[in-house]
Structure formats: structure tokens, C-alpha cells
C-alpha atoms as a PDB file:
ATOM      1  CA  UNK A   1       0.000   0.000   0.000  1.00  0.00           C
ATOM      2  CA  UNK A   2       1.370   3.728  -0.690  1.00  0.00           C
ATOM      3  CA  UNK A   3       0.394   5.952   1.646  1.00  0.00           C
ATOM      4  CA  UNK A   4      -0.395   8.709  -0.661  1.00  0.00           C
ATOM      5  CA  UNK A   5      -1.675  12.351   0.614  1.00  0.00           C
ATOM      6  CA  UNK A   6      -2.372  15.240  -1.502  1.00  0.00           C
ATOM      7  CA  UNK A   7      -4.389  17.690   0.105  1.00  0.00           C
ATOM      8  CA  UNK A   8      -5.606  20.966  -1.430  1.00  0.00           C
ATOM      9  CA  UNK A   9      -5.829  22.821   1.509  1.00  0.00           C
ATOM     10  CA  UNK A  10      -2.836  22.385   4.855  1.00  0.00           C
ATOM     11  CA  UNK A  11      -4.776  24.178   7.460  1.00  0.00           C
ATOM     12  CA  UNK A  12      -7.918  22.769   9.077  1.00  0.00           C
ATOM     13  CA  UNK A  13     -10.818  25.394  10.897  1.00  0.00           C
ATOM     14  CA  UNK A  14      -8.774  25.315  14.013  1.00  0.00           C
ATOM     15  CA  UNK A  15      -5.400  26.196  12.761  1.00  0.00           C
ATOM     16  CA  UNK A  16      -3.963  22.683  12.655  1.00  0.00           C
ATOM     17  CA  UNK A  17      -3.070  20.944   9.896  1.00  0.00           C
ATOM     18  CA  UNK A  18      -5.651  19.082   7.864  1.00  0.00           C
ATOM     19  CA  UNK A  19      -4.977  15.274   7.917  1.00  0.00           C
ATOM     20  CA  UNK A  20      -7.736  13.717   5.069  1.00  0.00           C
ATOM     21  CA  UNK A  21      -6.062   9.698   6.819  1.00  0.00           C
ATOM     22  CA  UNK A  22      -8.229  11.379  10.707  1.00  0.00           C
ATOM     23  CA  UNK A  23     -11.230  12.467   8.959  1.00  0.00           C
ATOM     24  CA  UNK A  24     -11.702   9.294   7.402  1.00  0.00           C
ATOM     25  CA  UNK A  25     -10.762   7.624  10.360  1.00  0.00           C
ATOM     26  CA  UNK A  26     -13.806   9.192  12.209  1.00  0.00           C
ATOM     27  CA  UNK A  27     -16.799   9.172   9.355  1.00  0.00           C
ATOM     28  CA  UNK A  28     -18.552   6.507   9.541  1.00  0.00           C
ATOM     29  CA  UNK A  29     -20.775   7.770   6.672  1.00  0.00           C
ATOM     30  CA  UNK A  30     -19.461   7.593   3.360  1.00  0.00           C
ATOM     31  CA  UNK A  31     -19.776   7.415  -0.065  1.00  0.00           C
ATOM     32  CA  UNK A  32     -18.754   4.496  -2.281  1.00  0.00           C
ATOM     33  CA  UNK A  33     -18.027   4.958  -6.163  1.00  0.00           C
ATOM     34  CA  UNK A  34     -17.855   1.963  -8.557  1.00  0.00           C
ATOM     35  CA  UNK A  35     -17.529   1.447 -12.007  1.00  0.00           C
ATOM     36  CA  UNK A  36     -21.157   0.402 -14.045  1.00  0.00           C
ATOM     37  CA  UNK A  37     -20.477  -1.553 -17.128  1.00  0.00           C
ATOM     38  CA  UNK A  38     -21.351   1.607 -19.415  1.00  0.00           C
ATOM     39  CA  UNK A  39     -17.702   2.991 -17.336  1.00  0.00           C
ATOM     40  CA  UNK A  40     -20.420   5.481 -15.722  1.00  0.00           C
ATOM     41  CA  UNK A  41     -19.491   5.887 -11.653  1.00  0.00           C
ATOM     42  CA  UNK A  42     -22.150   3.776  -9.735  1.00  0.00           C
ATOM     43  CA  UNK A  43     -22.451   5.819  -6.015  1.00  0.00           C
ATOM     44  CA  UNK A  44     -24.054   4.486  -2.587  1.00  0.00           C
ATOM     45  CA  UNK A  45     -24.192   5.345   0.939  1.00  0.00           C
ATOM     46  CA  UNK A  46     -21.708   3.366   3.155  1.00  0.00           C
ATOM     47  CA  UNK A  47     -20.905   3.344   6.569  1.00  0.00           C
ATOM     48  CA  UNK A  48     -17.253   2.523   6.607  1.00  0.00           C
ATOM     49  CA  UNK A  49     -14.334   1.863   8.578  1.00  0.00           C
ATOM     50  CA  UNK A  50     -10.868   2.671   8.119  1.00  0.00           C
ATOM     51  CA  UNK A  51      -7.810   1.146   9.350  1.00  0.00           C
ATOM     52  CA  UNK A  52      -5.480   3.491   8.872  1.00  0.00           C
ATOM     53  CA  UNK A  53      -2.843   1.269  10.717  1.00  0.00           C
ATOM     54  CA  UNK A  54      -3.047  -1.503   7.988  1.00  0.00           C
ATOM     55  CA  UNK A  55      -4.400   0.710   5.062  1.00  0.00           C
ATOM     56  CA  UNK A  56      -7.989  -0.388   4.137  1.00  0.00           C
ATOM     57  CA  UNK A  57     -11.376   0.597   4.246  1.00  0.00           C
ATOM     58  CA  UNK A  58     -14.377  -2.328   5.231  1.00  0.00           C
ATOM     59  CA  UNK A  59     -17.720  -2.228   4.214  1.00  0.00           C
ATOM     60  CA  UNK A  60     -20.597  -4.843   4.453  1.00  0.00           C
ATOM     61  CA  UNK A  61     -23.124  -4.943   2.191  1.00  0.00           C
ATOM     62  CA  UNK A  62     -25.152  -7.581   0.169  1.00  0.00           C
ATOM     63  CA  UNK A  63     -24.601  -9.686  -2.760  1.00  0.00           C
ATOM     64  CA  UNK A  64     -26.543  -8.956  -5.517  1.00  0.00           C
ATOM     65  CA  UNK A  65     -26.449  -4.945  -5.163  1.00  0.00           C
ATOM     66  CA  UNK A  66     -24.942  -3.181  -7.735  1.00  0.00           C
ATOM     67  CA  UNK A  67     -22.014  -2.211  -6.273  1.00  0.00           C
ATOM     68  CA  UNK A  68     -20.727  -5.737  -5.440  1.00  0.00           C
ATOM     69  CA  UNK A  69     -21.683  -6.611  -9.397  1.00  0.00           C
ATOM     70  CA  UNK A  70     -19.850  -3.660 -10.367  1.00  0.00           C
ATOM     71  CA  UNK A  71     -16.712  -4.481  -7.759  1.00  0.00           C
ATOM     72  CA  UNK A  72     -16.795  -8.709  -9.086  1.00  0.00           C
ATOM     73  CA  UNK A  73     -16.633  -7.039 -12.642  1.00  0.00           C
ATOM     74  CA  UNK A  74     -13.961  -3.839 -12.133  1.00  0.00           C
ATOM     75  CA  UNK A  75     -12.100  -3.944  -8.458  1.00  0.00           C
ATOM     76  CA  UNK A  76     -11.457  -0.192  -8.764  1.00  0.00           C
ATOM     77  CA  UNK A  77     -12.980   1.714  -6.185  1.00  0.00           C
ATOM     78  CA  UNK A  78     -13.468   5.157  -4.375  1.00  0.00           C
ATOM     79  CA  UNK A  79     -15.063   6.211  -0.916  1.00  0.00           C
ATOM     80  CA  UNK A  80     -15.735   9.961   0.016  1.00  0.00           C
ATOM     81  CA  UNK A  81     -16.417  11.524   3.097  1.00  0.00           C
ATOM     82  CA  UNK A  82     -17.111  14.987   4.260  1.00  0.00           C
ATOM     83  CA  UNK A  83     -16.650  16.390   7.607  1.00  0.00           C
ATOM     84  CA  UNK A  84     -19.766  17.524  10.163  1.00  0.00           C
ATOM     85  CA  UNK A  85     -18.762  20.702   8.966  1.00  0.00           C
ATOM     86  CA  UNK A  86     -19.578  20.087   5.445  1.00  0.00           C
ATOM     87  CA  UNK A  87     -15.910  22.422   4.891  1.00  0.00           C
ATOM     88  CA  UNK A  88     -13.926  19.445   4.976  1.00  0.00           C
ATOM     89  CA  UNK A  89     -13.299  16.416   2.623  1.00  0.00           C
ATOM     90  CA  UNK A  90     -11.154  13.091   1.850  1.00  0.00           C
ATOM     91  CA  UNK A  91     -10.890  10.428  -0.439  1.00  0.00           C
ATOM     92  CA  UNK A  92      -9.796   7.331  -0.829  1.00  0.00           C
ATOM     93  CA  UNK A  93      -8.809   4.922  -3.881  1.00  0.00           C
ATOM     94  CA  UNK A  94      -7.810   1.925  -3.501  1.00  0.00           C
ATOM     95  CA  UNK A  95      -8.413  -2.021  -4.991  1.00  0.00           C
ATOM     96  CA  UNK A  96     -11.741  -4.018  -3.620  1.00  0.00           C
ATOM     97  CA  UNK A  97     -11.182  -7.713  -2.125  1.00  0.00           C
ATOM     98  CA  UNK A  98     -14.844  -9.326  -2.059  1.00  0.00           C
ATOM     99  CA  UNK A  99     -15.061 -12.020   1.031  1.00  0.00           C
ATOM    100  CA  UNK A 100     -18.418 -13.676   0.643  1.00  0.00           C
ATOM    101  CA  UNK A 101     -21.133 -14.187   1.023  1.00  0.00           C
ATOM    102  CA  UNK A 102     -20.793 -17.483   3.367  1.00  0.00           C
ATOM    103  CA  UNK A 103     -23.443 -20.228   4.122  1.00  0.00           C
ATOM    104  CA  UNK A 104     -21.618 -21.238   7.567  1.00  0.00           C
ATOM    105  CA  UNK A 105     -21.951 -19.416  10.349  1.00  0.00           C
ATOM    106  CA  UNK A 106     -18.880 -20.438  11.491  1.00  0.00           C
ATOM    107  CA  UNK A 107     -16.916 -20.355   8.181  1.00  0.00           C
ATOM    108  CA  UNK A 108     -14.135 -17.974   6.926  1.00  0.00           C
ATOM    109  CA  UNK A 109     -16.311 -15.492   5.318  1.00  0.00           C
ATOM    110  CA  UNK A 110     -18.892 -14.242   8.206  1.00  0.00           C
ATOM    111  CA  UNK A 111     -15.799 -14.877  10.758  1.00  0.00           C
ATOM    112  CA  UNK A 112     -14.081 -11.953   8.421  1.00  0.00           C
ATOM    113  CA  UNK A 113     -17.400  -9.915   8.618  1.00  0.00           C
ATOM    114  CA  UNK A 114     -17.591 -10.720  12.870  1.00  0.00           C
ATOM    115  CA  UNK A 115     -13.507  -9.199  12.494  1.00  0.00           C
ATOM    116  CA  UNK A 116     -14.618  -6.111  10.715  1.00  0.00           C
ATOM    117  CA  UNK A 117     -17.955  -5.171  13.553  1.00  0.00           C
ATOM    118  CA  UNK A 118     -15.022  -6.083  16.287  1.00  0.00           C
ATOM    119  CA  UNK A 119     -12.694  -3.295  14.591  1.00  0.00           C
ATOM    120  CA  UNK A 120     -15.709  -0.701  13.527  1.00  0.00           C
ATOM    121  CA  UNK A 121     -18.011  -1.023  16.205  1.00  0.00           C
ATOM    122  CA  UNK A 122     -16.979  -3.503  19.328  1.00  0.00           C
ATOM    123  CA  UNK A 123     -18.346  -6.418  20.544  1.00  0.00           C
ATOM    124  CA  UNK A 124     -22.063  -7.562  19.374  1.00  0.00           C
ATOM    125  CA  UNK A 125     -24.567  -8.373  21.680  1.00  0.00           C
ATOM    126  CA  UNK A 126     -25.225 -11.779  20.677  1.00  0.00           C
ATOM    127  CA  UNK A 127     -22.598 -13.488  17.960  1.00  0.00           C
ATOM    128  CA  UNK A 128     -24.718 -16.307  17.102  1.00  0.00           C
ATOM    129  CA  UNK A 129     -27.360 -13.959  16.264  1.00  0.00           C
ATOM    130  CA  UNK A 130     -25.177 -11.732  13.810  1.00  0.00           C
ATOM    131  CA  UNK A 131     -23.434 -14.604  12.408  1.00  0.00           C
ATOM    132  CA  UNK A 132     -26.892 -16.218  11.315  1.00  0.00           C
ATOM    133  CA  UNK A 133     -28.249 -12.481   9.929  1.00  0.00           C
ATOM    134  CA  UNK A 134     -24.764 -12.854   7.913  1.00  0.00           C
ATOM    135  CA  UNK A 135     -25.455 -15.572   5.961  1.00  0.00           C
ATOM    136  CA  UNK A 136     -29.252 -14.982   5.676  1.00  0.00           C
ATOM    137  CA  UNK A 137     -28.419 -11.002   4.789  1.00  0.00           C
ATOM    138  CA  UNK A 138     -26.213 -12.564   2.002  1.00  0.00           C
ATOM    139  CA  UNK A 139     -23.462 -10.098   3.190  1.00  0.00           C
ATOM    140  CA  UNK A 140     -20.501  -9.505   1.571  1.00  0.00           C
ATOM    141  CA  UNK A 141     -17.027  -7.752   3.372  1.00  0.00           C
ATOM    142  CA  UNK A 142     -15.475  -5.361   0.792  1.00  0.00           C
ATOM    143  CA  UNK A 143     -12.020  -4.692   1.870  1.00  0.00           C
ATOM    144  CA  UNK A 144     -10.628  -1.613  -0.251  1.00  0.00           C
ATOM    145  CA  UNK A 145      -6.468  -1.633  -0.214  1.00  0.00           C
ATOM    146  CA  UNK A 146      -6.197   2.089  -0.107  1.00  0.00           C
ATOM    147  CA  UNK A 147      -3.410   3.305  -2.389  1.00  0.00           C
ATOM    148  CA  UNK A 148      -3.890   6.903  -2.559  1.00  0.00           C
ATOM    149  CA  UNK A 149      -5.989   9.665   0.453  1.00  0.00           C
ATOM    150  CA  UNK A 150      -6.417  13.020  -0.552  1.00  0.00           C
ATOM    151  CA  UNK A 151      -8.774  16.098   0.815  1.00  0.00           C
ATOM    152  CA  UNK A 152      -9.273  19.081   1.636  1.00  0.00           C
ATOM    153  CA  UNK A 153     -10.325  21.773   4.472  1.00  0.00           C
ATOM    154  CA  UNK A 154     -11.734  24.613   2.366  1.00  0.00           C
ATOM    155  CA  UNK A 155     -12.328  27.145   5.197  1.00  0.00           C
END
């Protein structure tokens, strides 16, 4: 992974520097951009998570949505988020890894989906109950190796 940063702007609202890696650290609401057939962009809302540490972005979602067609098809994919403010951006790019969906509970693919709620959101409540909504959801863990962050603080 290069750890790429190009930001249009160096100074954030509060006089330190703009860092596009924190704000996409702490969005968890995104947007995802794939690539339709046609070469069109494809968008959807996401709520992702970003390990900055290892360099990738997870998102669950569903087989059979258009984004995971698009992402089987063309791997290419980028995820924007804007700050509370709505002053502040960052992107992401990067290369999707599809993991799923899984028809064990206990099987590879919805023990990578239990590793990504662990990371984004803590423990569950009830694993045996998640694990079974996994493979009845049909979900899918899109891992996006993130080779190049860049953003913006326009204020």
C-alpha cells in the first residue's frame, strides 16, 4: 500500500493541519463509487471503517447490489467523506477484495465480517445472532487496499 496524501488545503478550521487519513478515520458515513459496465461511476451510501494502521477501508453490504456486481466485474474503487462541517473532505482509492457471502456461520467469510464489527463497532450483543443475519443477509465484506488519500479543508 502507498500511503499517498495530496491535500488541497494544509490548514484545518482550528489552525492545525488538515490530515484527510483522521477524517476518514472518524466518518462513519461515506460514499462508495464503482464502475457500471457503461464505465459510468455507480455511487451508494456506506458506513465505513478505516484502518489506517493496515491501510484499508471495510464495508458490508449484500450480494446482488450493484455495487458488489460492479466491484466482481472492475475492483477499482473510491469512498468519500465529508466532515460535520460540510468544509472538509477526503478520499480514498484503492483495490476491492470481495469475502463472501458465506453459508456457515462459522466459516471464513462471516468470521471476516464478525472481524470487521469487532474493529468498527466492538463487541455484538449476541454473535450467534449476527453470524446467522450474515449468511441470511447474504453479506458480503469489501475490503478496499487504499493506495492513494487526498482532501481538503476549504475554510
Amino acid at each position: 500500500m502507498a500511503d499517498t496524501t495530496n491535500t488541497a488545503s494544509t490548514a484545518h478550521p482550528t489552525g492545525s493541519p488538515f490530515d484527510p487519513h483522521e477524517l476518514l478515520a472518524n466518518s462513519r458515513l461515506g460514499v462508495l463509487a464503482t464502475i457500471k459496465s457503461d464505465g459510468r461511476p455507480q455511487l451508494s451510501p456506506v458506513l465505513p471503517s478505516y484502518d489506517r494502521t493496515a491501510g484499508v477501508i471495510r464495508v458490508s453490504t449484500t450480494e446482488g447490489t450493484a455495487k458488489t456486481a460492479n466491484l466482481r466485474r472492475d475492483p477499482r474503487a473510491a469512498l468519500e467523506v465529508t466532515g460535520p462541517d460540510g468544509w472538509t473532505w477526503a478520499t480514498a482509492e484503492g483495490t476491492v477484495t470481495l469475502v463472501g457471502p458465506g453459508t456457515d456461520p462459522h466459516g471464513p467469510e462471516v468470521q471476516a465480517l464478525v472481524d470487521y464489527y469487532r474493529l468498527a463497532a466492538g463487541e455484538h450483543p449476541d454473535w450467534d445472532e449476527y453470524r446467522a443475519v450474515m449468511v441470511s443477509d447474504r453479506r458480503v465484506l469489501v475490503t478496499i487496499a487504499v493506495d492513494n488519500v487526498y482532501g481538503a479543508s476549504l475554510r
